[in-house]
PDB file of N, CA and C in Angstrom:
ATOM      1  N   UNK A   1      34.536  82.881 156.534  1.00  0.00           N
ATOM      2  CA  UNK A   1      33.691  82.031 155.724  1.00  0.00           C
ATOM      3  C   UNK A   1      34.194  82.055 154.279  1.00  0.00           C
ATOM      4  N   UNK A   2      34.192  80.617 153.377  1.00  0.00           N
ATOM      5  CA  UNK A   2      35.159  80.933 152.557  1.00  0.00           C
ATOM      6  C   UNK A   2      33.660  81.125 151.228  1.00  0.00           C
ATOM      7  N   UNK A   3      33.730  81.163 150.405  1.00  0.00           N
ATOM      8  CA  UNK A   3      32.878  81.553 149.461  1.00  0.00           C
ATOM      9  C   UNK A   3      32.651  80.089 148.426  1.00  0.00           C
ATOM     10  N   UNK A   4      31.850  79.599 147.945  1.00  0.00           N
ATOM     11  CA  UNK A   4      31.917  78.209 146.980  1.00  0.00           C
ATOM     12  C   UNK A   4      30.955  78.242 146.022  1.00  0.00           C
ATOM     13  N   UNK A   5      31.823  77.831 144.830  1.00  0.00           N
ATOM     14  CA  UNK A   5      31.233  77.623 143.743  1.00  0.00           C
ATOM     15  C   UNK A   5      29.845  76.800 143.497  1.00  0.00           C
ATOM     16  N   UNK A   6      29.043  76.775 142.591  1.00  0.00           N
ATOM     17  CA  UNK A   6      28.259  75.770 142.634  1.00  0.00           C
ATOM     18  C   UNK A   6      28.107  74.592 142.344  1.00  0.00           C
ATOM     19  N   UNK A   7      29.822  74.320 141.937  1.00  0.00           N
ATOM     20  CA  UNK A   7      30.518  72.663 141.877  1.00  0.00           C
ATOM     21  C   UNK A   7      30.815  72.176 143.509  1.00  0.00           C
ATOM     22  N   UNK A   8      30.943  72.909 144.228  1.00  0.00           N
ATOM     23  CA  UNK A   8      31.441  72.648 145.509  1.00  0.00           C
ATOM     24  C   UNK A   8      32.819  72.665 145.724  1.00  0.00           C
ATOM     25  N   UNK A   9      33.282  73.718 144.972  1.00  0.00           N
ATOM     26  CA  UNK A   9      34.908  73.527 145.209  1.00  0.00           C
ATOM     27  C   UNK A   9      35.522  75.519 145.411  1.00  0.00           C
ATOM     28  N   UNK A  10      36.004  75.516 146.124  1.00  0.00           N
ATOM     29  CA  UNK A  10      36.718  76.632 146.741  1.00  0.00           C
ATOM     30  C   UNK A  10      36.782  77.802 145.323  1.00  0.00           C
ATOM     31  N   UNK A  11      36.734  78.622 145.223  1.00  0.00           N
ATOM     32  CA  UNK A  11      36.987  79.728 144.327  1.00  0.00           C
ATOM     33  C   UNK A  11      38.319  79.368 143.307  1.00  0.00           C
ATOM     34  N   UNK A  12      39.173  79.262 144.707  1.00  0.00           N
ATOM     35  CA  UNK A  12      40.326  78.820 143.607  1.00  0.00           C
ATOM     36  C   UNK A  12      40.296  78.017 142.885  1.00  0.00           C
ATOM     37  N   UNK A  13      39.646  76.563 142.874  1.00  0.00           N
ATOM     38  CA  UNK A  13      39.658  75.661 142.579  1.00  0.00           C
ATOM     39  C   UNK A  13      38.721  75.874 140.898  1.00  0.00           C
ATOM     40  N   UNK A  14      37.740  76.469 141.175  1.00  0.00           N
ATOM     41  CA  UNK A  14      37.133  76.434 140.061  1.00  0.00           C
ATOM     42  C   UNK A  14      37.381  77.593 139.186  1.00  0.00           C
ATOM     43  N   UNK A  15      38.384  78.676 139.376  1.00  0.00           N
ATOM     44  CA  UNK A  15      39.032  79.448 138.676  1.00  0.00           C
ATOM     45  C   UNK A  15      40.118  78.479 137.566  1.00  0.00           C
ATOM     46  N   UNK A  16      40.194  77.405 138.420  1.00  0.00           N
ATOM     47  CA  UNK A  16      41.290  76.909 137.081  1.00  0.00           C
ATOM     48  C   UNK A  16      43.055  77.248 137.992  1.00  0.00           C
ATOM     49  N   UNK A  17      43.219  78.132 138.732  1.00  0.00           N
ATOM     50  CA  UNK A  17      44.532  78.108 139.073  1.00  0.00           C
ATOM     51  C   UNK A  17      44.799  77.641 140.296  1.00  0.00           C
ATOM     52  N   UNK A  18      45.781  77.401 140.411  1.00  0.00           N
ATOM     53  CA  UNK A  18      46.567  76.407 141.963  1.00  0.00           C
ATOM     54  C   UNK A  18      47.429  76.184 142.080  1.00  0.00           C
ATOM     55  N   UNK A  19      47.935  75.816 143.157  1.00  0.00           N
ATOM     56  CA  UNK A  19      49.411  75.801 143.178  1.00  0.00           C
ATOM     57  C   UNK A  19      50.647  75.305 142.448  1.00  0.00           C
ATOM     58  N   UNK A  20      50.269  74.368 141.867  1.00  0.00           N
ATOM     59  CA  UNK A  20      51.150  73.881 140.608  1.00  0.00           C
ATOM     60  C   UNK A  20      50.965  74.514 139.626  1.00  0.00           C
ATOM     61  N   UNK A  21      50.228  75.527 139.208  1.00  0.00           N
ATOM     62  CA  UNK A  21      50.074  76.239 138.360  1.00  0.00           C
ATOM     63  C   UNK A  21      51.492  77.098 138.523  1.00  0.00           C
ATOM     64  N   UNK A  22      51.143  77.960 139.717  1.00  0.00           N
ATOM     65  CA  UNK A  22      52.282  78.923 140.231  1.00  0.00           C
ATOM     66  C   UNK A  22      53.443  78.355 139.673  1.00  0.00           C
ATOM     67  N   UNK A  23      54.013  77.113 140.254  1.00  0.00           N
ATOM     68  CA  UNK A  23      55.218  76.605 139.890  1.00  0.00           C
ATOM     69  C   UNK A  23      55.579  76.237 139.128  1.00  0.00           C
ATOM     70  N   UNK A  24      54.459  76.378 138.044  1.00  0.00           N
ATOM     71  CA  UNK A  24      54.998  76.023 136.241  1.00  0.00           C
ATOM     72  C   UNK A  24      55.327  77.284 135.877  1.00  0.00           C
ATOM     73  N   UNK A  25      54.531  78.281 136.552  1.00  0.00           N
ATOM     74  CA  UNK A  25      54.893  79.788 135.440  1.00  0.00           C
ATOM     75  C   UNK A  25      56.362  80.092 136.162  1.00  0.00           C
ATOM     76  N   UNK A  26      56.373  79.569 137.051  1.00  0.00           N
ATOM     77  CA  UNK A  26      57.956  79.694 137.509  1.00  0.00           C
ATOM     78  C   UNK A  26      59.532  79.778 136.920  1.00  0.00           C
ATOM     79  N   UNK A  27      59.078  78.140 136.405  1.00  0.00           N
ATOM     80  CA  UNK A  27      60.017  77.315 135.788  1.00  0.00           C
ATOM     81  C   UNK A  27      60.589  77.813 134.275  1.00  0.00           C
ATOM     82  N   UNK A  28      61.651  77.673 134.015  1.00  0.00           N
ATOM     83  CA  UNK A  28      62.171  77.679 132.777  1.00  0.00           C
ATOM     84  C   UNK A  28      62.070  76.585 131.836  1.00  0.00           C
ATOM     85  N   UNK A  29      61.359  77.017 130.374  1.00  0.00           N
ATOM     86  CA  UNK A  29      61.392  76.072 129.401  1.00  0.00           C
ATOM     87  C   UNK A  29      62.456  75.833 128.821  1.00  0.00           C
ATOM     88  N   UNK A  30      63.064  74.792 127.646  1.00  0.00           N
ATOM     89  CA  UNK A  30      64.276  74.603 127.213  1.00  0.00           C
ATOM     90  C   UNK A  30      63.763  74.125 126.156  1.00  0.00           C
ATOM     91  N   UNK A  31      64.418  74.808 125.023  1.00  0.00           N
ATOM     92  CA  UNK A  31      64.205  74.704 123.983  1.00  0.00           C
ATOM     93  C   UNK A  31      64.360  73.210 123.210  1.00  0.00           C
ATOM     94  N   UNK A  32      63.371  72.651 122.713  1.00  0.00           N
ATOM     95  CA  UNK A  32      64.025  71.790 121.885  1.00  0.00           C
ATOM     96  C   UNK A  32      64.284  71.610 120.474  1.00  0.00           C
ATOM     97  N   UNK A  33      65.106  70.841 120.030  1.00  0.00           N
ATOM     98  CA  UNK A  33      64.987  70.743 118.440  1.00  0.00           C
ATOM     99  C   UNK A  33      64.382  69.530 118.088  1.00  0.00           C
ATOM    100  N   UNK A  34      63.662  69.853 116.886  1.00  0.00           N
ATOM    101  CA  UNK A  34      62.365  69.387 116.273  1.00  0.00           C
ATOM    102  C   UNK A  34      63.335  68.058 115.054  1.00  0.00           C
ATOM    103  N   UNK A  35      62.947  66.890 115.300  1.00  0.00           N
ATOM    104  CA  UNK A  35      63.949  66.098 114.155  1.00  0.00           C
ATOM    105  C   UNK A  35      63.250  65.615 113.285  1.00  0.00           C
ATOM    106  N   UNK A  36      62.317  66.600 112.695  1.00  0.00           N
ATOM    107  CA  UNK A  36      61.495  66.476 110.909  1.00  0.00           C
ATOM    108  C   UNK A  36      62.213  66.109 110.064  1.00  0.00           C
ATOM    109  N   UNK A  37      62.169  64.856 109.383  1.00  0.00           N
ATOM    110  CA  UNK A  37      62.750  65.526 108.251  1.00  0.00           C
ATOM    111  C   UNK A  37      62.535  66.015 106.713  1.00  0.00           C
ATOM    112  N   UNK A  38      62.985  66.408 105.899  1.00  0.00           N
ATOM    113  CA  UNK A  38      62.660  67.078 105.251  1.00  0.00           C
ATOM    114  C   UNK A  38      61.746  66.082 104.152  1.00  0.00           C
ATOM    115  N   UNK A  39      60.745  66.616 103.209  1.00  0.00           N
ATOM    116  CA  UNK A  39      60.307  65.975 102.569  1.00  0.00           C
ATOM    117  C   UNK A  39      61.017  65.324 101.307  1.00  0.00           C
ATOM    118  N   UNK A  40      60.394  63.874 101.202  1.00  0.00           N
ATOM    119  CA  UNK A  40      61.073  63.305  99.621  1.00  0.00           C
ATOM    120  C   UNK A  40      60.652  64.239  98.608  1.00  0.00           C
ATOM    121  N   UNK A  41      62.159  64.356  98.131  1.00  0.00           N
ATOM    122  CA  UNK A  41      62.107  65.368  96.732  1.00  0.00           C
ATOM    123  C   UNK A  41      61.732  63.962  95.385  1.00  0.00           C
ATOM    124  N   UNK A  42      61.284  64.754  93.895  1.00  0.00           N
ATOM    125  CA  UNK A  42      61.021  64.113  93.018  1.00  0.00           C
ATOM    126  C   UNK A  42      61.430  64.444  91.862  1.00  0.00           C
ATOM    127  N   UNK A  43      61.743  64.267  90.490  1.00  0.00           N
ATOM    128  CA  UNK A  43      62.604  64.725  89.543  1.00  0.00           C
ATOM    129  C   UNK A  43      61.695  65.025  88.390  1.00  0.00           C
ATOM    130  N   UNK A  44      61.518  65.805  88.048  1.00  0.00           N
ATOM    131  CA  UNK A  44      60.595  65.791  86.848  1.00  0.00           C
ATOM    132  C   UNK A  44      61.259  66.012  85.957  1.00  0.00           C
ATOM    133  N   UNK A  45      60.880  64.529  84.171  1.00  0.00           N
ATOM    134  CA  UNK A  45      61.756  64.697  83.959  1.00  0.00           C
ATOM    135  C   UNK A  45      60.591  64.623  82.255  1.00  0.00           C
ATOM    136  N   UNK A  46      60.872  65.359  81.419  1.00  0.00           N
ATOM    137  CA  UNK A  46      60.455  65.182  80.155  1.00  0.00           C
ATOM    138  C   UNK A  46      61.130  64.015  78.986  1.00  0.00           C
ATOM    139  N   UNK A  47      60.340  63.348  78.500  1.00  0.00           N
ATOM    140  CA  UNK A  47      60.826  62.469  77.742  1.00  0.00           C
ATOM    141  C   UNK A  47      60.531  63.003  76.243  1.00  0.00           C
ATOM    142  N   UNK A  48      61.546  62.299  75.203  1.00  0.00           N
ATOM    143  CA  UNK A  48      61.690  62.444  73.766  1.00  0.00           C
ATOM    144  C   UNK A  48      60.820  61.430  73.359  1.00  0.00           C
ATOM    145  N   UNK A  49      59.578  62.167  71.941  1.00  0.00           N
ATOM    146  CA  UNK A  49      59.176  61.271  71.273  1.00  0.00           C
ATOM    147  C   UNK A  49      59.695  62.336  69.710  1.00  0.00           C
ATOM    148  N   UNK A  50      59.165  61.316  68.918  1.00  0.00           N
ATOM    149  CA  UNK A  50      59.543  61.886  67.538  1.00  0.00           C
ATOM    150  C   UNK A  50      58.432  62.755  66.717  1.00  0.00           C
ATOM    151  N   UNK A  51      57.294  63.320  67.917  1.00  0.00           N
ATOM    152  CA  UNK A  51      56.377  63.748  67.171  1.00  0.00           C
ATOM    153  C   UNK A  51      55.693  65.376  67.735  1.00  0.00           C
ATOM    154  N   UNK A  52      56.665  65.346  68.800  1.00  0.00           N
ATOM    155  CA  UNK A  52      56.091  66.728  69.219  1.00  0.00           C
ATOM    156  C   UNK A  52      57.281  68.137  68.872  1.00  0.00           C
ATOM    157  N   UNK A  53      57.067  68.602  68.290  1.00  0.00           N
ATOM    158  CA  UNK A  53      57.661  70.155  67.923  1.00  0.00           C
ATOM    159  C   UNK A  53      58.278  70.593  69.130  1.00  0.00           C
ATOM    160  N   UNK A  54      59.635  71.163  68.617  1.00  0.00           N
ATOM    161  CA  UNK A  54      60.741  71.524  69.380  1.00  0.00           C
ATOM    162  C   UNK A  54      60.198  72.932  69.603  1.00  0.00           C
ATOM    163  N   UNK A  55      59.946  73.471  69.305  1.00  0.00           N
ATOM    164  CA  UNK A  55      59.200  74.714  69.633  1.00  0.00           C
ATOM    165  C   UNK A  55      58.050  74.348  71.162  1.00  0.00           C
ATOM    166  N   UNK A  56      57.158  73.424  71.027  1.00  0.00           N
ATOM    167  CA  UNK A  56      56.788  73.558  71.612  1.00  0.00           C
ATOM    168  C   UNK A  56      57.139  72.932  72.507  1.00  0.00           C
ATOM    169  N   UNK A  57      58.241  72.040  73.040  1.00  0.00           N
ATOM    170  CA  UNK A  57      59.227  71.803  74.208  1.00  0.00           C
ATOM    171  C   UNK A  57      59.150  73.185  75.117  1.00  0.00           C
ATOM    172  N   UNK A  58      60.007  73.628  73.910  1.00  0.00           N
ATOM    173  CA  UNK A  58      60.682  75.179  74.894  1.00  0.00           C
ATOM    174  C   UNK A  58      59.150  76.278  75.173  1.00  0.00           C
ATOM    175  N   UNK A  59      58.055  76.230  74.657  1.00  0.00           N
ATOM    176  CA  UNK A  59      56.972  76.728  75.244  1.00  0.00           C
ATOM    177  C   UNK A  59      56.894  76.465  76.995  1.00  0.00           C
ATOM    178  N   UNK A  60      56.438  74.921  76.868  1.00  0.00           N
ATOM    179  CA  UNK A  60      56.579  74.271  78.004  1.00  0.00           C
ATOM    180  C   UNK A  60      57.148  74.497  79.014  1.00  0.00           C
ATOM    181  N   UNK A  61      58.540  74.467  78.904  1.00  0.00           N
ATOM    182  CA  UNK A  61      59.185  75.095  79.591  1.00  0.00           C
ATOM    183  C   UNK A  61      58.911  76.173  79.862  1.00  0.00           C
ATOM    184  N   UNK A  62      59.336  77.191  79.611  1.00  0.00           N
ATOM    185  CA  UNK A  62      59.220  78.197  79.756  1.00  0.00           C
ATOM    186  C   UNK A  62      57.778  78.831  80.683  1.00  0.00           C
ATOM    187  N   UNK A  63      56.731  77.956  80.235  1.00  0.00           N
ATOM    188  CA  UNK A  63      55.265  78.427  80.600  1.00  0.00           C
ATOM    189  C   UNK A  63      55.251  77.598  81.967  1.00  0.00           C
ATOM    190  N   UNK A  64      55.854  76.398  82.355  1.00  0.00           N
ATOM    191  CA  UNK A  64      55.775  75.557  83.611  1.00  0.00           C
ATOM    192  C   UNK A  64      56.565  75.619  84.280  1.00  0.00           C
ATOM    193  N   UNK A  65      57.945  75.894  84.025  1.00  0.00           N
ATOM    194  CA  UNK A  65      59.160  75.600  84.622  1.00  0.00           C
ATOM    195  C   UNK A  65      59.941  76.775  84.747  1.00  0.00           C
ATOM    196  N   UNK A  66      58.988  77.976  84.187  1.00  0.00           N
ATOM    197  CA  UNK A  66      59.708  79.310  84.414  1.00  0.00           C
ATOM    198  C   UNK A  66      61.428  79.513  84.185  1.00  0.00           C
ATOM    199  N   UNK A  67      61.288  79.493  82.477  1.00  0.00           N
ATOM    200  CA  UNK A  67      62.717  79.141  82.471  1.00  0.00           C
ATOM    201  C   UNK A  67      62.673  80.120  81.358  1.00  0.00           C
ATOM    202  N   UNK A  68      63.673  80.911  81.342  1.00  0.00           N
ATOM    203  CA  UNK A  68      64.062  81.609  79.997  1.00  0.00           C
ATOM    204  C   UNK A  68      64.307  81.057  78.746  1.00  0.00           C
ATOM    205  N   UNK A  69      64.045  81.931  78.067  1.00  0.00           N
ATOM    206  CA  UNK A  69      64.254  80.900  76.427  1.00  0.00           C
ATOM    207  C   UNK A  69      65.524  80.121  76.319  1.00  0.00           C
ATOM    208  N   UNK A  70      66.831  80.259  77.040  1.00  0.00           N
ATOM    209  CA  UNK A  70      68.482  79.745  76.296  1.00  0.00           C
ATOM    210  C   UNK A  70      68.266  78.556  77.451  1.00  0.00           C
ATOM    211  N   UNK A  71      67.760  79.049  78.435  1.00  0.00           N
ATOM    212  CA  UNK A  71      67.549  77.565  79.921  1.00  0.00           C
ATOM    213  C   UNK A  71      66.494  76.875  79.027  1.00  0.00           C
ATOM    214  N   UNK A  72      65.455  76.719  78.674  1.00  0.00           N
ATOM    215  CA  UNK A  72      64.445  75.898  78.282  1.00  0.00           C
ATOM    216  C   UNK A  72      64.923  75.032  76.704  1.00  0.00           C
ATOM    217  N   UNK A  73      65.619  75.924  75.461  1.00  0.00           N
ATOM    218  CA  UNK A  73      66.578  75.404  74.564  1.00  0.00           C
ATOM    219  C   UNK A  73      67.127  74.361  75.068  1.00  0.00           C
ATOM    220  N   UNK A  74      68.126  75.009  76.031  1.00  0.00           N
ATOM    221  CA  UNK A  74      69.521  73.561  76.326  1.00  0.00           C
ATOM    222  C   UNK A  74      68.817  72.173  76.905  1.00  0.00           C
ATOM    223  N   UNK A  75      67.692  72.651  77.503  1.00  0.00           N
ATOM    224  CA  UNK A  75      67.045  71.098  77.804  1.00  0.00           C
ATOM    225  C   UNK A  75      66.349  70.485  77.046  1.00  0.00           C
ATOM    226  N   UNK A  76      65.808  71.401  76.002  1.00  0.00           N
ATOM    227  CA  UNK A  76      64.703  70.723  75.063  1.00  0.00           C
ATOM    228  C   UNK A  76      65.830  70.196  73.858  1.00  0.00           C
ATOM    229  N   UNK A  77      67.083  70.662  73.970  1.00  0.00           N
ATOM    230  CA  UNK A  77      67.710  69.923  73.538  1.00  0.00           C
ATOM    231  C   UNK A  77      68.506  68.490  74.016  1.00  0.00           C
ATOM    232  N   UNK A  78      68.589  68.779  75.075  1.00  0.00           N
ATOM    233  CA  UNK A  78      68.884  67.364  75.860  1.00  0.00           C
ATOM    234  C   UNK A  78      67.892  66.422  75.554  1.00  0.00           C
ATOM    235  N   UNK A  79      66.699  67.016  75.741  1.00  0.00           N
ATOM    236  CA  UNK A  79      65.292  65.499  75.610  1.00  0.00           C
ATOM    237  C   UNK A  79      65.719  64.880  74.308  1.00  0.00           C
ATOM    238  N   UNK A  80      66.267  66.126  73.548  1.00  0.00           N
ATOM    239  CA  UNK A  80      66.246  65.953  71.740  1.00  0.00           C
ATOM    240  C   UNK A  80      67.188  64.901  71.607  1.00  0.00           C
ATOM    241  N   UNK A  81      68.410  64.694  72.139  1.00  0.00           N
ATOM    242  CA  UNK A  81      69.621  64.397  72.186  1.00  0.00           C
ATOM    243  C   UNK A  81      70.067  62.828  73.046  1.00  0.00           C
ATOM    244  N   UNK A  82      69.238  63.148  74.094  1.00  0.00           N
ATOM    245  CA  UNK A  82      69.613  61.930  74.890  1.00  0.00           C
ATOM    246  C   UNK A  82      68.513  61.189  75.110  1.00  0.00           C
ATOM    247  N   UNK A  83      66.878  62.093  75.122  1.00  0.00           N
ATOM    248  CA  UNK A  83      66.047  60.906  75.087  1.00  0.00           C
ATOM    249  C   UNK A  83      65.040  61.449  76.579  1.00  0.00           C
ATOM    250  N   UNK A  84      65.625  62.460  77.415  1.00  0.00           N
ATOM    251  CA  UNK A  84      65.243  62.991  78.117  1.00  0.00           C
ATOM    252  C   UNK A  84      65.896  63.752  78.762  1.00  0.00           C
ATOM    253  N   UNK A  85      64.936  64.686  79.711  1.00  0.00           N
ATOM    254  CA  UNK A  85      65.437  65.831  80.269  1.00  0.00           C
ATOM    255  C   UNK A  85      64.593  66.644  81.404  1.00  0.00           C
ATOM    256  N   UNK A  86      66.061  66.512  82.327  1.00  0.00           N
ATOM    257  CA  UNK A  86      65.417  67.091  83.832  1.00  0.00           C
ATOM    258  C   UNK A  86      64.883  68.460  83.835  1.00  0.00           C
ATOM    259  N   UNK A  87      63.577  69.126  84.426  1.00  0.00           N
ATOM    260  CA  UNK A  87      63.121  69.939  84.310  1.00  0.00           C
ATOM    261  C   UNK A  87      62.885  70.991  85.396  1.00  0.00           C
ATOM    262  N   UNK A  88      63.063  70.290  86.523  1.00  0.00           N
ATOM    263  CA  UNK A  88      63.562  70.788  87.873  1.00  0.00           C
ATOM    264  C   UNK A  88      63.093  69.105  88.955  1.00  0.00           C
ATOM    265  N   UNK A  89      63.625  69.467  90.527  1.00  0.00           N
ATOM    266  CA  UNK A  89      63.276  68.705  91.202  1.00  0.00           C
ATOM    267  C   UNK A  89      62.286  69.426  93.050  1.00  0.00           C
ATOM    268  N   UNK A  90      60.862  69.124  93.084  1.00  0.00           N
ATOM    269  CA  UNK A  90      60.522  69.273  93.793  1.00  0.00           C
ATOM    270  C   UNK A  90      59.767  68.442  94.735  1.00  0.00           C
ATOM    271  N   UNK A  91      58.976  68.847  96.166  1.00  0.00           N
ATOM    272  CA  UNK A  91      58.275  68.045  96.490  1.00  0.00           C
ATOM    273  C   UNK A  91      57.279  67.399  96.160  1.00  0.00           C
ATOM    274  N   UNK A  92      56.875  66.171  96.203  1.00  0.00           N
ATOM    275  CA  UNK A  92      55.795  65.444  95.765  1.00  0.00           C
ATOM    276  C   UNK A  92      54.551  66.204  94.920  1.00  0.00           C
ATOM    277  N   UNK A  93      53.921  66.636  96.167  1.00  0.00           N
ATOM    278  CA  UNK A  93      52.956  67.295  95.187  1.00  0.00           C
ATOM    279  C   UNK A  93      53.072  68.563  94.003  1.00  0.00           C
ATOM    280  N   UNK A  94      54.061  69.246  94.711  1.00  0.00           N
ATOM    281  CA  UNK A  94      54.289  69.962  93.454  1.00  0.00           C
ATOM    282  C   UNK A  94      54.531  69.689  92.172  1.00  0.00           C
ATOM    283  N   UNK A  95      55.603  68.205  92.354  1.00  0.00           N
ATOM    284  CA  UNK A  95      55.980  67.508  90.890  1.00  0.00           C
ATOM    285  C   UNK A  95      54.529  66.953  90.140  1.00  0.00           C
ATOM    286  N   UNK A  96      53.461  66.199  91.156  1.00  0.00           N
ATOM    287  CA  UNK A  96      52.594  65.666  90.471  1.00  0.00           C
ATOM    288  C   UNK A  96      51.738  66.623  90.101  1.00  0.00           C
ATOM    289  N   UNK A  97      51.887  67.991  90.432  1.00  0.00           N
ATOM    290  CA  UNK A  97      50.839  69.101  89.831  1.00  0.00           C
ATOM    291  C   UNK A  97      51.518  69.655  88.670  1.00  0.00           C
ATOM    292  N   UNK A  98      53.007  69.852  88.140  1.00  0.00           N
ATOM    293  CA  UNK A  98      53.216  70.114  87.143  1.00  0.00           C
ATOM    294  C   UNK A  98      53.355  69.087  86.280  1.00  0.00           C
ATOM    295  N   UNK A  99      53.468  67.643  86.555  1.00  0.00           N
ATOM    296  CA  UNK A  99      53.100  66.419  85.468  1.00  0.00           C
ATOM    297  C   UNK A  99      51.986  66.384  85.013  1.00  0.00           C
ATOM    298  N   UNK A 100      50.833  66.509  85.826  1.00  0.00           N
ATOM    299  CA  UNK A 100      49.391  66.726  85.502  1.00  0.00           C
ATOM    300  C   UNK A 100      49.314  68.116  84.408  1.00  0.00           C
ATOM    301  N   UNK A 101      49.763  69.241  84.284  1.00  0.00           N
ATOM    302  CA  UNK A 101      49.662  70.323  84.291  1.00  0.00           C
ATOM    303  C   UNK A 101      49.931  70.018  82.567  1.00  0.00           C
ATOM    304  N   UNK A 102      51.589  69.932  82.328  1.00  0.00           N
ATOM    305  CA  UNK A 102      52.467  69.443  81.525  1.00  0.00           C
ATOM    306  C   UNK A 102      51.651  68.506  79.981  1.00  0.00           C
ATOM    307  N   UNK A 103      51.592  67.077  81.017  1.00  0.00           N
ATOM    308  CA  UNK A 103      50.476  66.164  80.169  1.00  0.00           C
ATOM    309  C   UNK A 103      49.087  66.841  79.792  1.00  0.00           C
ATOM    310  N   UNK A 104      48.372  67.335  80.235  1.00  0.00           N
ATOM    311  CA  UNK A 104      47.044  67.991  80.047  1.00  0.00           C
ATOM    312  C   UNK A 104      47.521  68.941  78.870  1.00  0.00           C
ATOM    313  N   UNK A 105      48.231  70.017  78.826  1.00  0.00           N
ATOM    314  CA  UNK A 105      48.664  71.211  78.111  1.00  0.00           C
ATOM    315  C   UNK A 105      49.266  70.038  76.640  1.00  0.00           C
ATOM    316  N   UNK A 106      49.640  69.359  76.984  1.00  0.00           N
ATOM    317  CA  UNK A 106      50.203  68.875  75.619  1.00  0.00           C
ATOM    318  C   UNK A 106      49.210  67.876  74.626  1.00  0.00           C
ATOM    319  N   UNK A 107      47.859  67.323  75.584  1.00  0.00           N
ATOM    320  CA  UNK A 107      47.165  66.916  75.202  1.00  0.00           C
ATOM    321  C   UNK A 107      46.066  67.510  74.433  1.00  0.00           C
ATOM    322  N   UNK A 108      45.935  68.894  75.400  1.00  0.00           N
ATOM    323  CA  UNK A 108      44.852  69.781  74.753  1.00  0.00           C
ATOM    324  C   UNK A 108      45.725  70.629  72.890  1.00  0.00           C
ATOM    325  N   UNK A 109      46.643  70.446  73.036  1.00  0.00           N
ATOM    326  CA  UNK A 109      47.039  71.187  71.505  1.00  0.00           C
ATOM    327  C   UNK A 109      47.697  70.027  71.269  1.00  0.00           C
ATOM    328  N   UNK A 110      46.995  68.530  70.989  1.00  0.00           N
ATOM    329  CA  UNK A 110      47.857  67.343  70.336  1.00  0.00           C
ATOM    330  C   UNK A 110      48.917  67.237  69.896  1.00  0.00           C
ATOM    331  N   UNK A 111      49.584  66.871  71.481  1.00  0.00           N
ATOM    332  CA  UNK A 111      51.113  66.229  71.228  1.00  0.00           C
ATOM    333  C   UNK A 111      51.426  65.686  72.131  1.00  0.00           C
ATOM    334  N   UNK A 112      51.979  64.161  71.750  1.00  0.00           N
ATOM    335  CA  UNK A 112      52.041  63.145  72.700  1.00  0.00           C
ATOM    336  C   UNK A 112      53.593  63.587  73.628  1.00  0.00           C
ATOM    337  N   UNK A 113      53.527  64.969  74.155  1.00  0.00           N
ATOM    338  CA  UNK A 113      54.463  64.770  74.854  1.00  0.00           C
ATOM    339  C   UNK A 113      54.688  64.213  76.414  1.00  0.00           C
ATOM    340  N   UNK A 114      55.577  63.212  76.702  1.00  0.00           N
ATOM    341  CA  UNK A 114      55.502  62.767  78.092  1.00  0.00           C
ATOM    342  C   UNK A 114      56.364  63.339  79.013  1.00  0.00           C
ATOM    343  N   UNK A 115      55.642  63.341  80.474  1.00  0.00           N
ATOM    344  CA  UNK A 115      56.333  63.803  81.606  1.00  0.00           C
ATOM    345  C   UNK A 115      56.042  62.987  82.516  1.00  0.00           C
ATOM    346  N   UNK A 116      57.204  62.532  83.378  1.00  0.00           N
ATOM    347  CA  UNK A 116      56.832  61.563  84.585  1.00  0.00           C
ATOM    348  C   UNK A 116      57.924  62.213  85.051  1.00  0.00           C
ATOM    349  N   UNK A 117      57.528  61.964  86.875  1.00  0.00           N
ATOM    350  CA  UNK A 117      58.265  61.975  88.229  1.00  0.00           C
ATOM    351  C   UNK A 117      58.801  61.089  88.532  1.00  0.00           C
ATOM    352  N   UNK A 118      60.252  60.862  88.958  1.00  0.00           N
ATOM    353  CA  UNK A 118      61.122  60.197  89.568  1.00  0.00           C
ATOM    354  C   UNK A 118      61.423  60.508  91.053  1.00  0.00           C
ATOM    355  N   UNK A 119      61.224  59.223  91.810  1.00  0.00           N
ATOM    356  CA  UNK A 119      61.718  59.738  93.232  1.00  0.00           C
ATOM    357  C   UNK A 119      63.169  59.909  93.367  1.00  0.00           C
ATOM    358  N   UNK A 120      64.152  60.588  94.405  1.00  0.00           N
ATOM    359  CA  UNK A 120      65.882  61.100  93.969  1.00  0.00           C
ATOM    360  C   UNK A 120      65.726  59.926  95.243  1.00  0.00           C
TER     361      UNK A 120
END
């Protein structure tokens, strides 16, 4: 006499395992590779105006972009020089959290300094 659930289906059946079960744990999986690709990078890049203190360029730097004083110089001299200057390049949101970050900090101690993201 076989024993039954109170669905009406055999023990095995309502345990969840069966014969195709068996023959999956059998089988060998094969690995595949995953074709993500990587996220759009963005350029953050500081622009030159004629009114914000070179000093406080290289603050900036230094406080956002984790850059030593002679790395944060040579770029705050580039902005000085050419009109702008790359500050690093990351993913999306990261760039728009240190543009936000950047603009805010320069707003709160008045100075129109600008930062925008470029897609590469």
């Amino acid at each position: 006499m076989r024993l039954m659930s109170r669905f009406r289906f055999p023990l095995e059946a309502a345990s969840g395992y069966n014969e195709s079960m068996a023959k999956q744990e059998s089988s060998v999986l094969e690995a595949r590779k995953s074709t993500l690709a990587p996220p759009p990078l963005y350029t953050v890049v500081l622009l030159n105006d004629d009114f914000t203190p070179m000093d406080f360029v290289v603050c900036v730097l230094q406080k956002f972009f984790s850059m030593d004083r002679e790395q944060a110089t040579q770029i705050m001299l580039k902005v000085h020089m050419e009109g702008r200057g790359v500050c690093g390049i990351y993913p999306r949101d990261i760039a728009a959290t240190k543009v936000d970050q950047v603009s805010h900090f320069a707003r709160e101690n008045q100075h129109p300094l600008a930062c925008i993201m470029e897609e590469n």
